[in-house]
N, C-alpha and C. Protein backbone atom coordinates (compact mmCIF):
# COMPACT_ATOMS: atom_id res chain seq x y z
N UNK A 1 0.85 -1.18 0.00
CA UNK A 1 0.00 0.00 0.00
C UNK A 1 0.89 1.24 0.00
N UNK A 2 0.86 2.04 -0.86
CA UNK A 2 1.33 3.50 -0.88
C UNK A 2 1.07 4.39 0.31
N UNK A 3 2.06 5.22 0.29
CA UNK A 3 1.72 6.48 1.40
C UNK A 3 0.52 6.79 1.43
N UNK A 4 -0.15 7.39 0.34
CA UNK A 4 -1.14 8.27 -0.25
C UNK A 4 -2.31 7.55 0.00
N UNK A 5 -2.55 5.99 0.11
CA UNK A 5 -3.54 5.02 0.61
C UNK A 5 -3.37 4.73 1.97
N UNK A 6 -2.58 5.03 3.23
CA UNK A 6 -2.49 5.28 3.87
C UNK A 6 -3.03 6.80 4.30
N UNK A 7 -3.15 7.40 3.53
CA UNK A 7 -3.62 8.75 4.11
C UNK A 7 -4.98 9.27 3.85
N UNK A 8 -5.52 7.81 2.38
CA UNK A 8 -6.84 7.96 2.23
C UNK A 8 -7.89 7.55 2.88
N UNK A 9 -7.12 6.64 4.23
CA UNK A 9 -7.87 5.49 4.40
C UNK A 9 -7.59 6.04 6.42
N UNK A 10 -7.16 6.81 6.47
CA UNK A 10 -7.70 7.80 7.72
C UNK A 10 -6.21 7.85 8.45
N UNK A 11 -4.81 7.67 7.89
CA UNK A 11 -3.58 8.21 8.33
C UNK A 11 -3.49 6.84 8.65
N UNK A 12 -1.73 7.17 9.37
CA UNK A 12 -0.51 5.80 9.73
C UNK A 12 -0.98 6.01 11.26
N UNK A 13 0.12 4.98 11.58
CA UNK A 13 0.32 4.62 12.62
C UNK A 13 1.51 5.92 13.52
N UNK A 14 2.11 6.53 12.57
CA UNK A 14 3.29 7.64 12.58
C UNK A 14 2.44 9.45 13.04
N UNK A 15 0.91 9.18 12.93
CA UNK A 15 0.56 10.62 12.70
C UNK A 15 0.41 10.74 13.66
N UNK A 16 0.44 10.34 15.21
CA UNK A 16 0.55 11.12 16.32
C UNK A 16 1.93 11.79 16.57
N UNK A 17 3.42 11.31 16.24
CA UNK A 17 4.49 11.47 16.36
C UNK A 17 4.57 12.77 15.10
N UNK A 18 4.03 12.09 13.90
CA UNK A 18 4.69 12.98 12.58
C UNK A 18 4.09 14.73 12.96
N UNK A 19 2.56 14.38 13.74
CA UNK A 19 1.44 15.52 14.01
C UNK A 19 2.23 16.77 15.25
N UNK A 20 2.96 16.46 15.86
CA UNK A 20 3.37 16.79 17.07
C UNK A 20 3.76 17.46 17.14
N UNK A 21 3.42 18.89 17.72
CA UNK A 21 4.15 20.28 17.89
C UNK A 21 5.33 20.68 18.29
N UNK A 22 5.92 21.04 17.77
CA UNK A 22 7.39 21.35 18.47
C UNK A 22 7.49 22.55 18.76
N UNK A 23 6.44 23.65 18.22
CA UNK A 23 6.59 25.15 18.97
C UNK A 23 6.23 26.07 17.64
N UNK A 24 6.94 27.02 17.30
CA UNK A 24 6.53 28.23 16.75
C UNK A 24 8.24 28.43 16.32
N UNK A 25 8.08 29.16 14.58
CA UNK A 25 9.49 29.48 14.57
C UNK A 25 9.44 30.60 14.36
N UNK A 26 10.84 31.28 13.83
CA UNK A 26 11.27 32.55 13.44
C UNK A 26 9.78 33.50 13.32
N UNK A 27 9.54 33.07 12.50
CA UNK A 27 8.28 33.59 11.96
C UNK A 27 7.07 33.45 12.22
N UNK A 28 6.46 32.88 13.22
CA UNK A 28 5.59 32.54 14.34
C UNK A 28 4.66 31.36 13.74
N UNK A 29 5.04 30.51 12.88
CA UNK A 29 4.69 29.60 12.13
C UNK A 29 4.57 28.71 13.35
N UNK A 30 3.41 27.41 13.36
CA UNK A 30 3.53 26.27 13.98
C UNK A 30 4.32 25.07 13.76
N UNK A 31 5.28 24.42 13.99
CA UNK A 31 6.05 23.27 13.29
C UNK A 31 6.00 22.41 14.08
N UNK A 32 5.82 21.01 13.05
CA UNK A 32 5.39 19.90 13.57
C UNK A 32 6.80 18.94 13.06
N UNK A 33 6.64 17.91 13.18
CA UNK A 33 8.00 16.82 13.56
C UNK A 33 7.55 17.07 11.75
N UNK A 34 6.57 16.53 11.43
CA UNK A 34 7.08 16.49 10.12
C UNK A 34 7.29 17.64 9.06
N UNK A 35 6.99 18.41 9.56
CA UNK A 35 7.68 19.53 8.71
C UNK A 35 9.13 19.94 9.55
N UNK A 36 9.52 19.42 10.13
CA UNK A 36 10.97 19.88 10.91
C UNK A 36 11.36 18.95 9.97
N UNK A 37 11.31 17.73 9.78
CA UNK A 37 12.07 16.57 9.21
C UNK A 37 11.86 17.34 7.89
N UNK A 38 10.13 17.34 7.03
CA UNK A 38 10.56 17.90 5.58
C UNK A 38 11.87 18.75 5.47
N UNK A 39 12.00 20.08 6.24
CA UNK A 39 12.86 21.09 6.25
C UNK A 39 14.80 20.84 6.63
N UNK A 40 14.51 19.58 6.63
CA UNK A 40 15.69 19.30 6.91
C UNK A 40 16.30 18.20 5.89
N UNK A 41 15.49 17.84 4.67
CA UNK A 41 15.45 17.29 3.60
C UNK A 41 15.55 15.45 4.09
N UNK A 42 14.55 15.28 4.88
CA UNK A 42 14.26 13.70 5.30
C UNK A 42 12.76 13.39 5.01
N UNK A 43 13.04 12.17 4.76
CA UNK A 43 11.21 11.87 4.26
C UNK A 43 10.86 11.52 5.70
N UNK A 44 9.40 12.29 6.16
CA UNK A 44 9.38 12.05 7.52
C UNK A 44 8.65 10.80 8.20
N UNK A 45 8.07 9.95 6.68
CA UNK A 45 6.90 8.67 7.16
C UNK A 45 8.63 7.51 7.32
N UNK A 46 9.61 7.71 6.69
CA UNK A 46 10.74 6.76 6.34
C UNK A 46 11.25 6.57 8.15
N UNK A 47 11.79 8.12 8.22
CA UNK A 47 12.22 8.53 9.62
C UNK A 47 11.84 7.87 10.29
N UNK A 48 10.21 8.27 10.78
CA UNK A 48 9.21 8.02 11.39
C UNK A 48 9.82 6.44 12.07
N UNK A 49 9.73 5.21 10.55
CA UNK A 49 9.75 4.21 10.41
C UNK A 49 11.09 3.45 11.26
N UNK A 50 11.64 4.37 10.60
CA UNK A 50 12.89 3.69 11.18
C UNK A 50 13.29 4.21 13.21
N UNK A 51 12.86 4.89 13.19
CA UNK A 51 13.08 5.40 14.93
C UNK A 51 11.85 4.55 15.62
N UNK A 52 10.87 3.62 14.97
CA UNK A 52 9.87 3.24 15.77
C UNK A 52 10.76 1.79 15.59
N UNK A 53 11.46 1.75 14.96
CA UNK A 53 12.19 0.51 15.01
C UNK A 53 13.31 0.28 16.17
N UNK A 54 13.78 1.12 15.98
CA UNK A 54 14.76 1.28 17.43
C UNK A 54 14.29 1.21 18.78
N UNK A 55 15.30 0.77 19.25
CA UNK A 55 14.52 1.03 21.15
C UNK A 55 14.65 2.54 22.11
N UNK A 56 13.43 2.62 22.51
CA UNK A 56 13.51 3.65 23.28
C UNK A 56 14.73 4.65 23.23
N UNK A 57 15.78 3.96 23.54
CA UNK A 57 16.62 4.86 24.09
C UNK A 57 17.92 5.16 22.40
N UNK A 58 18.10 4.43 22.14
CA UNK A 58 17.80 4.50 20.33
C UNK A 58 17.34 5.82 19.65
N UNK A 59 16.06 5.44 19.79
CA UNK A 59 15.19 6.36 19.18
C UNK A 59 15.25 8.36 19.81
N UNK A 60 15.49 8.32 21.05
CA UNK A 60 16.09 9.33 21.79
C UNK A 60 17.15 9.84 21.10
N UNK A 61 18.23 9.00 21.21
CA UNK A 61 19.65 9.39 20.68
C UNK A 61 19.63 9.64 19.28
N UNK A 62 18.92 8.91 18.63
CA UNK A 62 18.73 9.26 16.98
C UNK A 62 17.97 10.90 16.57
N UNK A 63 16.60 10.75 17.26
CA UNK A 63 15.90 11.87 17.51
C UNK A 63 17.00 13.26 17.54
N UNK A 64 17.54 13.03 18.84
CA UNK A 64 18.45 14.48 19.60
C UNK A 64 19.41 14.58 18.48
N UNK A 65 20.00 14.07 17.82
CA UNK A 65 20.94 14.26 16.62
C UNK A 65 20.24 14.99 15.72
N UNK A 66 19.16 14.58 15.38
CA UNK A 66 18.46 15.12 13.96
C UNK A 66 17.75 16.13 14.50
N UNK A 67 17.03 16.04 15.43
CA UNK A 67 16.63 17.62 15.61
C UNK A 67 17.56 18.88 16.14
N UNK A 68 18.86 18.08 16.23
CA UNK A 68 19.60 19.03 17.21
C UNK A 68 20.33 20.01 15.31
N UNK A 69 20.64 19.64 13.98
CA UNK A 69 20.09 20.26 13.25
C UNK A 69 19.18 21.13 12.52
N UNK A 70 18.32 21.26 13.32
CA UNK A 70 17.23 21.69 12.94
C UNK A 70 16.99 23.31 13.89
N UNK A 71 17.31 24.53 13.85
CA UNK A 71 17.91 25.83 14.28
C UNK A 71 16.37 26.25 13.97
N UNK A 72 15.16 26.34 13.48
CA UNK A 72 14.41 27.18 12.93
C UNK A 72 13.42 27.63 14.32
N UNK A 73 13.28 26.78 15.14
CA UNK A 73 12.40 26.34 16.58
C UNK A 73 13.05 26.90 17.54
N UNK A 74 13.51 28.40 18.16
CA UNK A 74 13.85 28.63 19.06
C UNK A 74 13.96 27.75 20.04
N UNK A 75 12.80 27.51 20.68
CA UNK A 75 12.16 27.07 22.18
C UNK A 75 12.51 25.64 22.43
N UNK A 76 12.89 25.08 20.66
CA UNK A 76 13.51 23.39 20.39
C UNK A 76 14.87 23.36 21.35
N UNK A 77 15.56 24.25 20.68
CA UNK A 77 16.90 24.26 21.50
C UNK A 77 17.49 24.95 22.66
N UNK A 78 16.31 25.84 23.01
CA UNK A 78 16.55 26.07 24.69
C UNK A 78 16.18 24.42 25.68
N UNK A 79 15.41 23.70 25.79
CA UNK A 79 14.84 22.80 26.47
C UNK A 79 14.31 21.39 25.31
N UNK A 80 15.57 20.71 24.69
CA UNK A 80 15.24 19.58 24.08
C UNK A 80 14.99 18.02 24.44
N UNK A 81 15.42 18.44 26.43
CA UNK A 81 15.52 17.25 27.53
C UNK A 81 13.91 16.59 27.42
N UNK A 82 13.20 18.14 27.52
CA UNK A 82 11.47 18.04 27.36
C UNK A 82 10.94 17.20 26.41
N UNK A 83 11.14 17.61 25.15
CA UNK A 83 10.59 17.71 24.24
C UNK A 83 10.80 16.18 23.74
N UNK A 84 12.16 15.97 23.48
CA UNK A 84 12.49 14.94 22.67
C UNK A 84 11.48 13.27 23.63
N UNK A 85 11.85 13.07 25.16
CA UNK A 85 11.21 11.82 25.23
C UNK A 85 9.73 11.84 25.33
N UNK A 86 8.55 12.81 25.01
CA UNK A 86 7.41 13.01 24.84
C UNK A 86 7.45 12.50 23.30
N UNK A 87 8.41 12.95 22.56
CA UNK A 87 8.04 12.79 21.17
C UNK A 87 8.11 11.08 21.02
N UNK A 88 9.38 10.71 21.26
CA UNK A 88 9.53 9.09 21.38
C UNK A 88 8.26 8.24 22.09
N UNK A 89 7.43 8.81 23.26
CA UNK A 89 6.58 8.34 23.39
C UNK A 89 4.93 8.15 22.15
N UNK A 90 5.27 9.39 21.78
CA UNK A 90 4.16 9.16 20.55
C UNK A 90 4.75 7.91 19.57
N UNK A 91 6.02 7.40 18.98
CA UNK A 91 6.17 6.26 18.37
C UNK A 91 5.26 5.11 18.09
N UNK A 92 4.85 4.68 17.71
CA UNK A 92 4.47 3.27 17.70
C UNK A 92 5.23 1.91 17.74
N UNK A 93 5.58 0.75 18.28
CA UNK A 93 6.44 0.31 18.73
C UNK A 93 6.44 -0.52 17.28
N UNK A 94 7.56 -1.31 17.10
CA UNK A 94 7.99 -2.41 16.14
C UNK A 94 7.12 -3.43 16.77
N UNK A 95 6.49 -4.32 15.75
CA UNK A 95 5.89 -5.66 16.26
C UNK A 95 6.77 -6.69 16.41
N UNK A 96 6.14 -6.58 17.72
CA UNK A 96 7.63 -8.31 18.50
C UNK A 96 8.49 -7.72 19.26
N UNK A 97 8.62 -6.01 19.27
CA UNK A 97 9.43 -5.33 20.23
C UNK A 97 9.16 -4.79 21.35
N UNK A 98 9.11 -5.30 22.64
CA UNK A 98 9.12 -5.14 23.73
C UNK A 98 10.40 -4.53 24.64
N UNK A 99 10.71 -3.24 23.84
CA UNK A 99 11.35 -1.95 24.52
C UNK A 99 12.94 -2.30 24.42
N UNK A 100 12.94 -3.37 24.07
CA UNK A 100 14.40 -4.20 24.16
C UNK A 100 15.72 -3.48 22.81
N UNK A 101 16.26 -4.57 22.23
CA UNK A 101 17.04 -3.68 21.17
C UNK A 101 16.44 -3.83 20.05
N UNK A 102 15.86 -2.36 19.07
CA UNK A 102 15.52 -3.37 17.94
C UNK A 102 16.40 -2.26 16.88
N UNK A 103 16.26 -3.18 15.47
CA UNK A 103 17.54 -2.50 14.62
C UNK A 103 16.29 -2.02 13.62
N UNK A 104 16.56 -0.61 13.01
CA UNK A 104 15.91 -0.71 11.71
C UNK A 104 16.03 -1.03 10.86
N UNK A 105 15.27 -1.55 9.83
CA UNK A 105 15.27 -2.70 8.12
C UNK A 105 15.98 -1.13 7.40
N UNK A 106 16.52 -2.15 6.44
CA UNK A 106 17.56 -0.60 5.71
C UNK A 106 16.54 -0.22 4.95
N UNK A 107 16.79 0.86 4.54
CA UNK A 107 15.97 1.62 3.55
C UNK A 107 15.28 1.31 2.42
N UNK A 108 16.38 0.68 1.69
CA UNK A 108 16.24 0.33 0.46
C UNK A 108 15.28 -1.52 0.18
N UNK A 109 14.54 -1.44 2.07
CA UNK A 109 13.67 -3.36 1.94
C UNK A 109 12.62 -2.62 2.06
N UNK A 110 11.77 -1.96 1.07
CA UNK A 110 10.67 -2.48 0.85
C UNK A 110 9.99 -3.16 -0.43
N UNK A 111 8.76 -3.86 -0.14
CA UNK A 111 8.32 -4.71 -1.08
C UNK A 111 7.97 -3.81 -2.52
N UNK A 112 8.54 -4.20 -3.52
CA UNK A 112 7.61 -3.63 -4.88
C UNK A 112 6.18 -4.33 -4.66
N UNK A 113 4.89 -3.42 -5.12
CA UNK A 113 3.92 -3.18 -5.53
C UNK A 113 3.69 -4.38 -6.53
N UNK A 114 2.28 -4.58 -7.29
CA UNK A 114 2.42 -5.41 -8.30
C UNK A 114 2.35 -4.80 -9.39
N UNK A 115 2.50 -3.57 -9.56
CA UNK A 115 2.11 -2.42 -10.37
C UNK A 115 3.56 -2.35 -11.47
N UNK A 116 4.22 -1.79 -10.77
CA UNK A 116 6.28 -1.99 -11.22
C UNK A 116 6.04 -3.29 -11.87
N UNK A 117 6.05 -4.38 -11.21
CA UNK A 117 5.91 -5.55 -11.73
C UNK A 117 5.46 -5.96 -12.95
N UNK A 118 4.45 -5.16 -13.18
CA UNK A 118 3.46 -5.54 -14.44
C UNK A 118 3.82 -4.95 -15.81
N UNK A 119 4.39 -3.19 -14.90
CA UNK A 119 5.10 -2.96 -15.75
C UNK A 119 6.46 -3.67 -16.61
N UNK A 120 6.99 -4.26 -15.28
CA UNK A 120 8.39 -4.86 -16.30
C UNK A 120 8.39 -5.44 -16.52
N UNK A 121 7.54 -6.28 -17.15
CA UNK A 121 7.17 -7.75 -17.21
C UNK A 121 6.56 -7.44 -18.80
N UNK A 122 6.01 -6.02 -18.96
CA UNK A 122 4.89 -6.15 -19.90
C UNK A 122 6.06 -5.08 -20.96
N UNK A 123 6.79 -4.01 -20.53
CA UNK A 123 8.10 -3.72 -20.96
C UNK A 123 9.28 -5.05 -21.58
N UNK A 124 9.24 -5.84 -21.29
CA UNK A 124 10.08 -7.61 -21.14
C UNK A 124 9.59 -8.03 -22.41
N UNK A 125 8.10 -8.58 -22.31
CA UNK A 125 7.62 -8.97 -23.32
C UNK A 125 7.38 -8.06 -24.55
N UNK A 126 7.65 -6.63 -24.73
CA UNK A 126 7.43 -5.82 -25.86
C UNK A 126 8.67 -5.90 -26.29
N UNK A 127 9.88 -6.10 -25.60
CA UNK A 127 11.31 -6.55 -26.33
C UNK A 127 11.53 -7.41 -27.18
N UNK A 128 10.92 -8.87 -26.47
CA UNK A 128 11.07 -9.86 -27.35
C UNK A 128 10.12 -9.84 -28.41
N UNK A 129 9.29 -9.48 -27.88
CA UNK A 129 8.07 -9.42 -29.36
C UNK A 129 8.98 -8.45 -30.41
N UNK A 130 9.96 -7.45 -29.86
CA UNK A 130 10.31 -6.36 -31.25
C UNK A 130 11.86 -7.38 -31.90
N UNK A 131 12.71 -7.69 -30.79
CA UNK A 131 13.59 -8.14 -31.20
C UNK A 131 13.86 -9.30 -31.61
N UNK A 132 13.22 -10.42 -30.90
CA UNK A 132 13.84 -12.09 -30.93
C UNK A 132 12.69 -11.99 -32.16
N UNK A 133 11.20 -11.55 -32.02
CA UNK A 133 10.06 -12.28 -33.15
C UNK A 133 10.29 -11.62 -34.15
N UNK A 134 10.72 -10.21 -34.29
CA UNK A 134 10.97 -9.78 -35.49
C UNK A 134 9.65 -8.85 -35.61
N UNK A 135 8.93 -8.47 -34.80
CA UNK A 135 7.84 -7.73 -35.80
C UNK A 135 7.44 -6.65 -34.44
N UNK A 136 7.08 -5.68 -35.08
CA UNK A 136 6.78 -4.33 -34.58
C UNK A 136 4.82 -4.08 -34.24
N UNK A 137 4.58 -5.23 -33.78
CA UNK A 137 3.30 -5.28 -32.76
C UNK A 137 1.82 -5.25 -33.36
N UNK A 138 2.08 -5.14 -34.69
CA UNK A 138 1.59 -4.65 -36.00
C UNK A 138 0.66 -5.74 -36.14
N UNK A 139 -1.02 -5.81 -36.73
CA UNK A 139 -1.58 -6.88 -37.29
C UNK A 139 -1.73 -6.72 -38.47
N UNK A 140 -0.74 -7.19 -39.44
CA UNK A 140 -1.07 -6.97 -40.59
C UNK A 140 -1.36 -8.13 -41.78
């Protein structure tokens, strides 16, 4: 399932964490985890993913790194002791993880769709039909 079917179908499991205020910036704007992450050029459902994979204290230490980049949030970096293990509590945990160590799946494991698939499959067969059969798709 795509992001976008996830968001049609009434949000993730990530939108209490992704939703979560972090304060007011420069410009008296409201910013939320996921526009701190957009603004810092990270996809924030990926993030999200991978810090709910980690354990608690993991997810802390990962967190305080990446937001400790993030300068636009005054009130972020006066008092980030606050902020950051409230946010880890919004997480949703890894299934089978009971607070213990868990690692995140690399980036690059998720499942193709059957969609890609069909495509290259149906791209595959327009090759051989042009090259090995000799003929250009034509009923003539």
């Amino acid at each position: 399932m795509s992001r976008m079917d996830y968001l049609r179908h009434g949000g993730t499991a990530f939108d209490g964490f992704l939703y979560a205020d972090l304060g007011q910036d420069r410009a008296g704007n409201s910013v939320s985890v996921l526009s701190a992450l957009a603004r810092l050029g990270l996809d924030p459902w990926d993030e999200a993913a991978d810090l709910s994979a980690l354990s608690s204290e993991g997810a802390r230490t990962r967190l305080e790194g990446v937001l400790a980049r993030f300068y636009d949030v005054p009130s972020l970096g006066r008092d980030p002791g606050a902020t950051i293990p409230r946010l880890v509590d919004l997480l949703p945990k890894a299934q089978g993880q009971k607070g213990g160590q868990g690692t995140a799946p690399p980036s690059g494991a998720k499942a193709l769709g059957f969609g890609p698939i069909f495509a290259i499959l149906l791209v595959a067969l327009l090759l051989v039909q042009t090259f090995i059969l000799g003929t250009d798709g034509t009923w003539d």
